[in-house]
PDB file of N, CA and C in Angstrom:
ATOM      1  N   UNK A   1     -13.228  -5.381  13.992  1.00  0.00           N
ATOM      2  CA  UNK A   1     -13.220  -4.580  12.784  1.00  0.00           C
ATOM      3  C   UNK A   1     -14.403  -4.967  11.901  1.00  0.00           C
ATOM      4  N   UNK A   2     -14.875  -6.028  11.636  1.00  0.00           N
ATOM      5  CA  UNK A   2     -15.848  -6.727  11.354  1.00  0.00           C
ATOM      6  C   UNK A   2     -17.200  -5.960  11.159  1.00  0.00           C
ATOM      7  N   UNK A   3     -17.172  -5.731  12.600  1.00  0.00           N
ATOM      8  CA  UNK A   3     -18.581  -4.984  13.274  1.00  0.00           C
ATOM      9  C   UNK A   3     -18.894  -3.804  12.335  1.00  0.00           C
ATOM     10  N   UNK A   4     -17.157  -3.441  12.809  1.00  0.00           N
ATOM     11  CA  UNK A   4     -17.792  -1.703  12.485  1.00  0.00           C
ATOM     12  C   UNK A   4     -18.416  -1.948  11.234  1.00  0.00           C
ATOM     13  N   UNK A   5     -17.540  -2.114   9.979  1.00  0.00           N
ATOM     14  CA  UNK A   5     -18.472  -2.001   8.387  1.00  0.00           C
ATOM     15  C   UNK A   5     -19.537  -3.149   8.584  1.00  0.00           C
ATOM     16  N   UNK A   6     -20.000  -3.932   9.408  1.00  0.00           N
ATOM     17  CA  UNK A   6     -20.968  -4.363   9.390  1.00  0.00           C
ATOM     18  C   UNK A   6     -21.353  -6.038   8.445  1.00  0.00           C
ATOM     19  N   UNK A   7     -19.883  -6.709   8.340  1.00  0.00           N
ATOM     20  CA  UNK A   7     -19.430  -7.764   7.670  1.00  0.00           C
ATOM     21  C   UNK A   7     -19.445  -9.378   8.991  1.00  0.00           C
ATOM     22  N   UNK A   8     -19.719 -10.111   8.575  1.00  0.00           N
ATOM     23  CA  UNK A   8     -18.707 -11.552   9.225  1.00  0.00           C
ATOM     24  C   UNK A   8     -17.440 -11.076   9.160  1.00  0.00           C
ATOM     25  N   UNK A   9     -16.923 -12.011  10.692  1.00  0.00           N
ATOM     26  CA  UNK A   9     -15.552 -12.078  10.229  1.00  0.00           C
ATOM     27  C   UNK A   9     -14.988 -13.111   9.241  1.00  0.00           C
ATOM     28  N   UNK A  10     -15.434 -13.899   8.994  1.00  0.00           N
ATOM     29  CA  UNK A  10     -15.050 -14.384   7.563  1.00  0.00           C
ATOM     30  C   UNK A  10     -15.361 -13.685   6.846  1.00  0.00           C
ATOM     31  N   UNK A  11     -15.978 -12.625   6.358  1.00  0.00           N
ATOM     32  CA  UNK A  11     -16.016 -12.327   5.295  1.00  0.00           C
ATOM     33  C   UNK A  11     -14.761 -11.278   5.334  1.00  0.00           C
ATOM     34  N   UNK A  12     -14.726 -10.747   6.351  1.00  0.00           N
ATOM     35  CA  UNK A  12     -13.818  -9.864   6.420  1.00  0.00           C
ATOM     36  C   UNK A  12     -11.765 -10.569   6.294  1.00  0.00           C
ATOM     37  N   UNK A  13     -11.747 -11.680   6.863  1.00  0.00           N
ATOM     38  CA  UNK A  13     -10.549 -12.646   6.790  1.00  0.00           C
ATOM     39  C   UNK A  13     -10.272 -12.637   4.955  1.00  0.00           C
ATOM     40  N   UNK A  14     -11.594 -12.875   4.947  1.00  0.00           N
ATOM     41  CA  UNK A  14     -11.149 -13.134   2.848  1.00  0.00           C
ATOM     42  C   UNK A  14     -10.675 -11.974   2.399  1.00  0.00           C
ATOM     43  N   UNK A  15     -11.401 -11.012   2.294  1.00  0.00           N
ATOM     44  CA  UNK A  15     -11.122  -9.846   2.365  1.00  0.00           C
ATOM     45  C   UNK A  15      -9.688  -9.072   2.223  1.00  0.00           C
ATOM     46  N   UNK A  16      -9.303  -9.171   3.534  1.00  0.00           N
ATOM     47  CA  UNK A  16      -7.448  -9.125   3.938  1.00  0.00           C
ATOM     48  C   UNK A  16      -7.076 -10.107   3.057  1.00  0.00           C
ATOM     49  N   UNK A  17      -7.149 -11.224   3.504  1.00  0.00           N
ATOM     50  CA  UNK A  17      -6.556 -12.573   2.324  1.00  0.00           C
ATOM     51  C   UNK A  17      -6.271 -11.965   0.867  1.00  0.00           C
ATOM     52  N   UNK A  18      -7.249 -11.699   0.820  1.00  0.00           N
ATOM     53  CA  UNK A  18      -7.398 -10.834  -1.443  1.00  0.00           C
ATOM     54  C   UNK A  18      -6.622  -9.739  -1.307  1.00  0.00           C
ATOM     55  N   UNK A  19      -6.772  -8.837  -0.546  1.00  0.00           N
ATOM     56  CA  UNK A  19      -5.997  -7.451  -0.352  1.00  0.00           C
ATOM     57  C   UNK A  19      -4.555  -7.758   0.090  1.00  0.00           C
ATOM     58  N   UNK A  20      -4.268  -8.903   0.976  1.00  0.00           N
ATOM     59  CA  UNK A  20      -3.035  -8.872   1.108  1.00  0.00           C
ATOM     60  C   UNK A  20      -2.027  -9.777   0.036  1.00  0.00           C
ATOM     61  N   UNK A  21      -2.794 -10.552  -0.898  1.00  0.00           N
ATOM     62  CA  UNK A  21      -2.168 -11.154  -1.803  1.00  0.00           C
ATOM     63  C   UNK A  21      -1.858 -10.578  -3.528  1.00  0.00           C
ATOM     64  N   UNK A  22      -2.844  -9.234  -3.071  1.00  0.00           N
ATOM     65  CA  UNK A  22      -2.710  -8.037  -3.803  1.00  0.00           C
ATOM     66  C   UNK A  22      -1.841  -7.400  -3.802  1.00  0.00           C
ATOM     67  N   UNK A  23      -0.926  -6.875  -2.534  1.00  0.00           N
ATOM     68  CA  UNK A  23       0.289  -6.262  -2.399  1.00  0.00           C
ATOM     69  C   UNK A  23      -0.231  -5.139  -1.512  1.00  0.00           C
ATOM     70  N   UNK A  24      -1.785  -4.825  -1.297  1.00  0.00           N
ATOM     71  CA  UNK A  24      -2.382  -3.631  -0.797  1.00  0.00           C
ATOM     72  C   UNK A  24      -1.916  -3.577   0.416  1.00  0.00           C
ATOM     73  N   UNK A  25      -2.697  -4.529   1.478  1.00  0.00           N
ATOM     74  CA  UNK A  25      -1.720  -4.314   2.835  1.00  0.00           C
ATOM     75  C   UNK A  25      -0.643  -5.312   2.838  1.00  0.00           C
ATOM     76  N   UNK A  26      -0.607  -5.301   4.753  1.00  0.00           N
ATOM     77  CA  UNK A  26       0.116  -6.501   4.963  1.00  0.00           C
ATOM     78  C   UNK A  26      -0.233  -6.710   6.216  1.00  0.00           C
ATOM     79  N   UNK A  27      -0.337  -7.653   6.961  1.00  0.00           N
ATOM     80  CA  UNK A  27      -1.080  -8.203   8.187  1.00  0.00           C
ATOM     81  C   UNK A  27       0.185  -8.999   9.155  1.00  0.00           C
ATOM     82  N   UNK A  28       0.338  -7.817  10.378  1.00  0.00           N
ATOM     83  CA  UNK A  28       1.830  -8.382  11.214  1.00  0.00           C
ATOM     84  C   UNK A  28       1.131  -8.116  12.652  1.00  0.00           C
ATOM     85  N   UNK A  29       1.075  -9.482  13.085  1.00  0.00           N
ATOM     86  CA  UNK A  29       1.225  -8.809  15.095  1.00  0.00           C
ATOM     87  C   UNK A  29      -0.042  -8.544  15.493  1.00  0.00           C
ATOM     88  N   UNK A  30      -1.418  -8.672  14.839  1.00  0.00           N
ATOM     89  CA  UNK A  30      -2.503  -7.932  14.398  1.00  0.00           C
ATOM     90  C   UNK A  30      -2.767  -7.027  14.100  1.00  0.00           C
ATOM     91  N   UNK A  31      -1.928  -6.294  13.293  1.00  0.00           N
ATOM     92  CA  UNK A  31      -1.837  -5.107  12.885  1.00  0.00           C
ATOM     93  C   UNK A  31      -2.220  -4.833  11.045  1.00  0.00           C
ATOM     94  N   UNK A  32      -3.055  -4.541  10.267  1.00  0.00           N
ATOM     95  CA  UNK A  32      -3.056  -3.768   9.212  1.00  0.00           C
ATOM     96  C   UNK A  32      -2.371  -3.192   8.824  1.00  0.00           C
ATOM     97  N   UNK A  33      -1.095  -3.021   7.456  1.00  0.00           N
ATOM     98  CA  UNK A  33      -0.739  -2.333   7.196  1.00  0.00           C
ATOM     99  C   UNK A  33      -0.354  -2.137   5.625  1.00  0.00           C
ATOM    100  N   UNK A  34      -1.138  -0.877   5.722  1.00  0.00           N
ATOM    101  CA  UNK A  34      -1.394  -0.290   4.171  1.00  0.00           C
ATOM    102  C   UNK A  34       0.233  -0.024   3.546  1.00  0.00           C
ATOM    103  N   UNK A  35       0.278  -0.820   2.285  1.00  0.00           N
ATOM    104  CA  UNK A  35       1.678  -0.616   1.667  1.00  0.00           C
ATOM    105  C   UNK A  35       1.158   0.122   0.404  1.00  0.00           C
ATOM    106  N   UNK A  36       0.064  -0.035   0.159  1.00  0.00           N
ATOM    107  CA  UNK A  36       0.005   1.085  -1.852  1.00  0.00           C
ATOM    108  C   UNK A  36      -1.035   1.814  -1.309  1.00  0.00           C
ATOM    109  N   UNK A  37      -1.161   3.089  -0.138  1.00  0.00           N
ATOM    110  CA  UNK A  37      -2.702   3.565  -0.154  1.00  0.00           C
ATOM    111  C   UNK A  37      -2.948   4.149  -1.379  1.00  0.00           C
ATOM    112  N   UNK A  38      -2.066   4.394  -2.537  1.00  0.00           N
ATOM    113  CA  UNK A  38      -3.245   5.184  -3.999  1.00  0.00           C
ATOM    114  C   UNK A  38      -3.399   4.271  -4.280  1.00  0.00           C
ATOM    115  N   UNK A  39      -3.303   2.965  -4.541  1.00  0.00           N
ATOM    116  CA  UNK A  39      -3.380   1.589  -5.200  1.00  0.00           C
ATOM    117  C   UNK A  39      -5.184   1.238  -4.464  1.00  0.00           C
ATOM    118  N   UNK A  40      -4.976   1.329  -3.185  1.00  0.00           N
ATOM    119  CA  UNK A  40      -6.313   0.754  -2.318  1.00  0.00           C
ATOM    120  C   UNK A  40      -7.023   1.819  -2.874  1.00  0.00           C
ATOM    121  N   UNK A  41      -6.779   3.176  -2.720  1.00  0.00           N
ATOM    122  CA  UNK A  41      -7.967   4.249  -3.101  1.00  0.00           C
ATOM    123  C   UNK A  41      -8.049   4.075  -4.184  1.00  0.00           C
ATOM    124  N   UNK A  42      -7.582   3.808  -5.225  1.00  0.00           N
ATOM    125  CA  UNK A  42      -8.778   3.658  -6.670  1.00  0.00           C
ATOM    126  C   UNK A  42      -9.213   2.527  -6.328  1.00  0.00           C
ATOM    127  N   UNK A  43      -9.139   1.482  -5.652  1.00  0.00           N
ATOM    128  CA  UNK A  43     -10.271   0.348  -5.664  1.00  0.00           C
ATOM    129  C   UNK A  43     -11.530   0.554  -5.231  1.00  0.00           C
ATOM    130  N   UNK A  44     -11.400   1.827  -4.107  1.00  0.00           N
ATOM    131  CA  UNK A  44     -12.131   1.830  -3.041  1.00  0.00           C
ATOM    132  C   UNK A  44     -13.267   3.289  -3.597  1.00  0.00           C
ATOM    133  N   UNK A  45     -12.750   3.625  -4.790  1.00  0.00           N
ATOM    134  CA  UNK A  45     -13.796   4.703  -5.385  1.00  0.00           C
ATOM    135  C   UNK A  45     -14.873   4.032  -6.105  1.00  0.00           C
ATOM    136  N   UNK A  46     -16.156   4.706  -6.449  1.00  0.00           N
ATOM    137  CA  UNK A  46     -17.338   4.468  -6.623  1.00  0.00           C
ATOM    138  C   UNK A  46     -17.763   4.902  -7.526  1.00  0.00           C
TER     139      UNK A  46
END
């Protein structure tokens, strides 16, 4: 996942870490999973 946006995977681990201690996702099994997507989309606007 890393690759694709073009990050480390550490950078990307922190990343999840902040987002998941946010409440945004949640990380099971290796799986991503988005619990507030309007919460992530206003972060993620520009």
């Amino acid at each position: 996942m890393a690759e694709w946006v073009a990050i480390t995977p550490e950078h990307l681990s922190r990343i999840l870490r902040e987002m998941e201690r946010d409440g945004l996702i949640r990380r099971h099994k290796g799986r991503v999973i988005i619990v507030a997507p309007d919460r992530l989309r206003r972060g993620l606007d520009f």
